[in-house]
N, C-alpha and C. Protein backbone atom coordinates (compact mmCIF):
# COMPACT_ATOMS: atom_id res chain seq x y z
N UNK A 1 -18.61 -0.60 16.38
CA UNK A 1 -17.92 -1.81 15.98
C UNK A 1 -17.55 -1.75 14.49
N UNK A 2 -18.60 -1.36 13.66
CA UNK A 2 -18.53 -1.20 12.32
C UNK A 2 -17.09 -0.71 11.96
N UNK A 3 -16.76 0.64 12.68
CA UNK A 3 -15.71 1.63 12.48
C UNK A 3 -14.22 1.19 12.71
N UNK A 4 -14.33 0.23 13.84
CA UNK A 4 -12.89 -0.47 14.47
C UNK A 4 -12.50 -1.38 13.38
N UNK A 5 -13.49 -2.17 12.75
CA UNK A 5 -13.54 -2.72 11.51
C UNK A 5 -12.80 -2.06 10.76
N UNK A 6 -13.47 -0.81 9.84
CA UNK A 6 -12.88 -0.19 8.73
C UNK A 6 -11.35 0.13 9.26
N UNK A 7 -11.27 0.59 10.66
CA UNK A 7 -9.76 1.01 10.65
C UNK A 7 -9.04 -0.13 10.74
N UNK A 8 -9.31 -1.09 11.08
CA UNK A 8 -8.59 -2.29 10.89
C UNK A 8 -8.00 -2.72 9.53
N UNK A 9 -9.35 -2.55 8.06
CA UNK A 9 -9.17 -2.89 7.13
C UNK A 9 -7.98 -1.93 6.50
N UNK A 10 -7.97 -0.27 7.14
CA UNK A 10 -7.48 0.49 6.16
C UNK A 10 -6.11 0.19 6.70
N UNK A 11 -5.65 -0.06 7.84
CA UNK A 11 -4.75 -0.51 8.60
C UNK A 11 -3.71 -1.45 7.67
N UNK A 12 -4.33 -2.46 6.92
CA UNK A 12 -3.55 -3.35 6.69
C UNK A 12 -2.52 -2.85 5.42
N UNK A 13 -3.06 -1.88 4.91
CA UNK A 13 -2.29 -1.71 3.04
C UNK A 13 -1.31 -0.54 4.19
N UNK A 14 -1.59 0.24 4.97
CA UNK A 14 -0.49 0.84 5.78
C UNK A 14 0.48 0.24 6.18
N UNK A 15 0.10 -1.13 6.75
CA UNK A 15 1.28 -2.15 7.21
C UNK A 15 2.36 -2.69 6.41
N UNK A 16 1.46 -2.77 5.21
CA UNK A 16 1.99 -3.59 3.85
C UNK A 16 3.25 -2.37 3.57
N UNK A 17 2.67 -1.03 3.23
CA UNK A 17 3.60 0.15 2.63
C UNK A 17 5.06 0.46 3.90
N UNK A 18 4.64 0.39 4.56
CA UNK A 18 5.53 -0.09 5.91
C UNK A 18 6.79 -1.17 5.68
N UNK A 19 6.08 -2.36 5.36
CA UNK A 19 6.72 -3.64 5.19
C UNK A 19 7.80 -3.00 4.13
N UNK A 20 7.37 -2.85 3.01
CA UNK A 20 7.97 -2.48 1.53
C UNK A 20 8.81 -1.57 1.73
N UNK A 21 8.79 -0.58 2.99
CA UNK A 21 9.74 0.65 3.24
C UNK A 21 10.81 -0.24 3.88
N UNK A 22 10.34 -0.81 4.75
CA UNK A 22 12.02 -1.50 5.54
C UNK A 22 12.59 -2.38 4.82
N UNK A 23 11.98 -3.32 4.16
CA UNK A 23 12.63 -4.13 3.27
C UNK A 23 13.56 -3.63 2.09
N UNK A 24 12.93 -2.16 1.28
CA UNK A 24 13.97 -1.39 0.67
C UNK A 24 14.84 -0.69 1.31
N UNK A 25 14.97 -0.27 2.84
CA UNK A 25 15.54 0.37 3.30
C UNK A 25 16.64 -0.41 4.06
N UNK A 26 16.45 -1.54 4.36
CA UNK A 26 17.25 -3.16 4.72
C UNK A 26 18.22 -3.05 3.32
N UNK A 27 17.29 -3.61 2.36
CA UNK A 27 18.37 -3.80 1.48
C UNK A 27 19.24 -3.16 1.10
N UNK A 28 19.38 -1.73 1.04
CA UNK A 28 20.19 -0.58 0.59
C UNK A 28 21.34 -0.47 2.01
N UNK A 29 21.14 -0.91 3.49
CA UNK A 29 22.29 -0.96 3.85
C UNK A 29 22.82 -2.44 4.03
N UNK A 30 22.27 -3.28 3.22
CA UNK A 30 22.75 -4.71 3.22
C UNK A 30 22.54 -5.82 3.93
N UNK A 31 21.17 -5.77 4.58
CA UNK A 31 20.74 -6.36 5.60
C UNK A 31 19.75 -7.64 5.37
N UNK A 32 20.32 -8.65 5.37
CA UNK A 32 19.22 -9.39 4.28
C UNK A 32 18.58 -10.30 6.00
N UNK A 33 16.97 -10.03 5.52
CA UNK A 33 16.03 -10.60 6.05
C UNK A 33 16.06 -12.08 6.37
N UNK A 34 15.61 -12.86 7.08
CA UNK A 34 15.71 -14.33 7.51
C UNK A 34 14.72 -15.09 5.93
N UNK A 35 13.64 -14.76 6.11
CA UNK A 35 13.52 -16.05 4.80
C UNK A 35 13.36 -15.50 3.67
N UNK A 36 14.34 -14.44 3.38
CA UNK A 36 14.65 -14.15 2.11
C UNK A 36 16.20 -14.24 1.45
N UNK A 37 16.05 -15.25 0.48
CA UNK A 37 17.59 -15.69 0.34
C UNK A 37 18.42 -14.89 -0.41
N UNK A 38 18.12 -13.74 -0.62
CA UNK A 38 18.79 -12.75 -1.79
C UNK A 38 18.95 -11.22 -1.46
N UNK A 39 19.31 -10.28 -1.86
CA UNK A 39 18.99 -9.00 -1.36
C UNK A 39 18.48 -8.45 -2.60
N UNK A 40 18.78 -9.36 -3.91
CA UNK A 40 17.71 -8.40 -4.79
C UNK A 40 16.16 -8.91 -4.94
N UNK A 41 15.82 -9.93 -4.14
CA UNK A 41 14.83 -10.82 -4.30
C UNK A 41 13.65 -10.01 -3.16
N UNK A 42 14.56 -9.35 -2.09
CA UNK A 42 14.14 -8.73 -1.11
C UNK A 42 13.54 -6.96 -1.78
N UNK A 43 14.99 -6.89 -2.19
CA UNK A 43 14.42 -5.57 -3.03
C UNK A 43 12.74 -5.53 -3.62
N UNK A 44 12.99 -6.47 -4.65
CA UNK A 44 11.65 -6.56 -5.43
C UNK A 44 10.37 -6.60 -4.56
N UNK A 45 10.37 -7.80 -3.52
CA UNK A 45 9.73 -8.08 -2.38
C UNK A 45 9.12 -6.82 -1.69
N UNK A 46 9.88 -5.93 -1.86
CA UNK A 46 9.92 -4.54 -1.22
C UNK A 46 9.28 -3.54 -1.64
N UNK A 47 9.74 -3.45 -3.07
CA UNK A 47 9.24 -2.72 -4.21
C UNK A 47 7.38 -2.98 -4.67
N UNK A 48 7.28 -4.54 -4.52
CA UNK A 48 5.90 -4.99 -4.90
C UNK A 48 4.94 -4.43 -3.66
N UNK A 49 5.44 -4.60 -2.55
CA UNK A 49 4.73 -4.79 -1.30
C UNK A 49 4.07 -3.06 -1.14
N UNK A 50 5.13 -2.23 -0.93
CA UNK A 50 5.49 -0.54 -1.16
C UNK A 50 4.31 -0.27 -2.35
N UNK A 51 4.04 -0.51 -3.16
CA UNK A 51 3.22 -0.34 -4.24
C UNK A 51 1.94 -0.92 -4.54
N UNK A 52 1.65 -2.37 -3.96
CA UNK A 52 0.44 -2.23 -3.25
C UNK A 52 -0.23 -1.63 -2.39
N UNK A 53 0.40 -1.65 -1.04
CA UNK A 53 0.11 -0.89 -0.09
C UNK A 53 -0.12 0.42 -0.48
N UNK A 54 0.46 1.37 -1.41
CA UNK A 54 0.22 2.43 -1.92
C UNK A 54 -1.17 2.58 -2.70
N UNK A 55 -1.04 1.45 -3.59
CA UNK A 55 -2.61 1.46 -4.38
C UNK A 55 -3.29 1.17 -3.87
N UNK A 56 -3.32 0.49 -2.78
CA UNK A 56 -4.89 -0.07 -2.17
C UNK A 56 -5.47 0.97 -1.38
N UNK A 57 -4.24 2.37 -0.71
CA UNK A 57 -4.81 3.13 0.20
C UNK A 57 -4.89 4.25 -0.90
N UNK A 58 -4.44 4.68 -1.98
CA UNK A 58 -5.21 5.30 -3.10
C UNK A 58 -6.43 5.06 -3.49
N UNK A 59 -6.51 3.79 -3.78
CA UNK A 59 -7.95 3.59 -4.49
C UNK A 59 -9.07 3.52 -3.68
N UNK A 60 -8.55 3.78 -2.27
CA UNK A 60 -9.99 3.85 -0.94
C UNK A 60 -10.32 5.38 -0.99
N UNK A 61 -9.06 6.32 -0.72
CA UNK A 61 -9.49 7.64 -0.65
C UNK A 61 -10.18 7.62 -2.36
N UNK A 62 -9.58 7.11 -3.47
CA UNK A 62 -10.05 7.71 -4.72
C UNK A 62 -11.54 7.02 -4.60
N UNK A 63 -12.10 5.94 -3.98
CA UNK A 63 -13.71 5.28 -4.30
C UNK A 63 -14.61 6.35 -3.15
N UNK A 64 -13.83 7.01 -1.64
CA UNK A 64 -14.46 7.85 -1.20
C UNK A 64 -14.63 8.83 -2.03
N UNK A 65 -13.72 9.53 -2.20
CA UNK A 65 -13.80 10.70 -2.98
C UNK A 65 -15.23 10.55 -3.60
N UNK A 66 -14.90 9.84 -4.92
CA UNK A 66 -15.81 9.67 -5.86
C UNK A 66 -17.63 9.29 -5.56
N UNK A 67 -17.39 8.97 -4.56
CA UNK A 67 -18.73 8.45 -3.86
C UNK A 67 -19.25 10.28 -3.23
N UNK A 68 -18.33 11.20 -2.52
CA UNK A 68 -18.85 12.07 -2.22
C UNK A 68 -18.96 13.29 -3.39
N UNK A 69 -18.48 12.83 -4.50
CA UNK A 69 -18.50 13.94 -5.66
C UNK A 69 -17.66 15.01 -5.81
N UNK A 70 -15.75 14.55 -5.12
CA UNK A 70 -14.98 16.02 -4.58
C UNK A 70 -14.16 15.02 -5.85
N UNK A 71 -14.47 14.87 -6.81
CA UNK A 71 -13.65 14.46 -7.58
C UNK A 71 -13.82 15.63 -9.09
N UNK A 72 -12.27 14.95 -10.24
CA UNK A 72 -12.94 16.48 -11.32
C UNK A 72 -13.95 15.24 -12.02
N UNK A 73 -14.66 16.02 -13.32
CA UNK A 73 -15.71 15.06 -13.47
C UNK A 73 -14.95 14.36 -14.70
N UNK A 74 -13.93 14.05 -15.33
CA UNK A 74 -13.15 13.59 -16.39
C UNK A 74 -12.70 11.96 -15.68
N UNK A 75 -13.38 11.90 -14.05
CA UNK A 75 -12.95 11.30 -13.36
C UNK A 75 -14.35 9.89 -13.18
N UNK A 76 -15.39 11.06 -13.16
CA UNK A 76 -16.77 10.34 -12.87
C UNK A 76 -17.05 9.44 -13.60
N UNK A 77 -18.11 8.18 -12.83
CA UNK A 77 -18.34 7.37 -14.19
C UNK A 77 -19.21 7.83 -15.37
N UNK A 78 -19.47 7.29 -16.43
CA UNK A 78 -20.20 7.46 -17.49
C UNK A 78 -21.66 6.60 -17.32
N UNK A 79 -22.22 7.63 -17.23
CA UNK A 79 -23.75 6.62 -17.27
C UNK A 79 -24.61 6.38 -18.38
């Protein structure tokens, strides 16, 4: 159960980077979304979304990583 969990959680910043791909990829052939009243408003929308979703599934592999020690050590914390 634990596990269906985590894939659920890691699931969501995938969805998000997803979201942010069609919405930039909408806007570039001119396709403006229902409750977005703009296509550069969508852009941005797109751009923010794309870049969370990116950092949040970075900073999971980068806190595994670091937790198993496959990191360089310029990386590790300071104790």
């Amino acid at each position: 159960m634990l596990r269906f969990i985590a894939l659920i959680l890691v699931l969501i910043p995938v969805g998000l980077a997803a979201l942010g791909i069609k919405l930039i990829r909408d806007m570039s052939f001119g396709i403006l979304q229902a409750p977005i009243p703009s296509l550069g408003l969508q852009l941005l929308l797109g751009v923010l979304s794309l870049g969370g979703g990116l950092y949040l599934i970075g900073s999971f592999i980068f806190y595994r990583d670091r937790k198993r020690n496959k990191i360089q050590k310029k990386f590790m914390p300071r104790k």
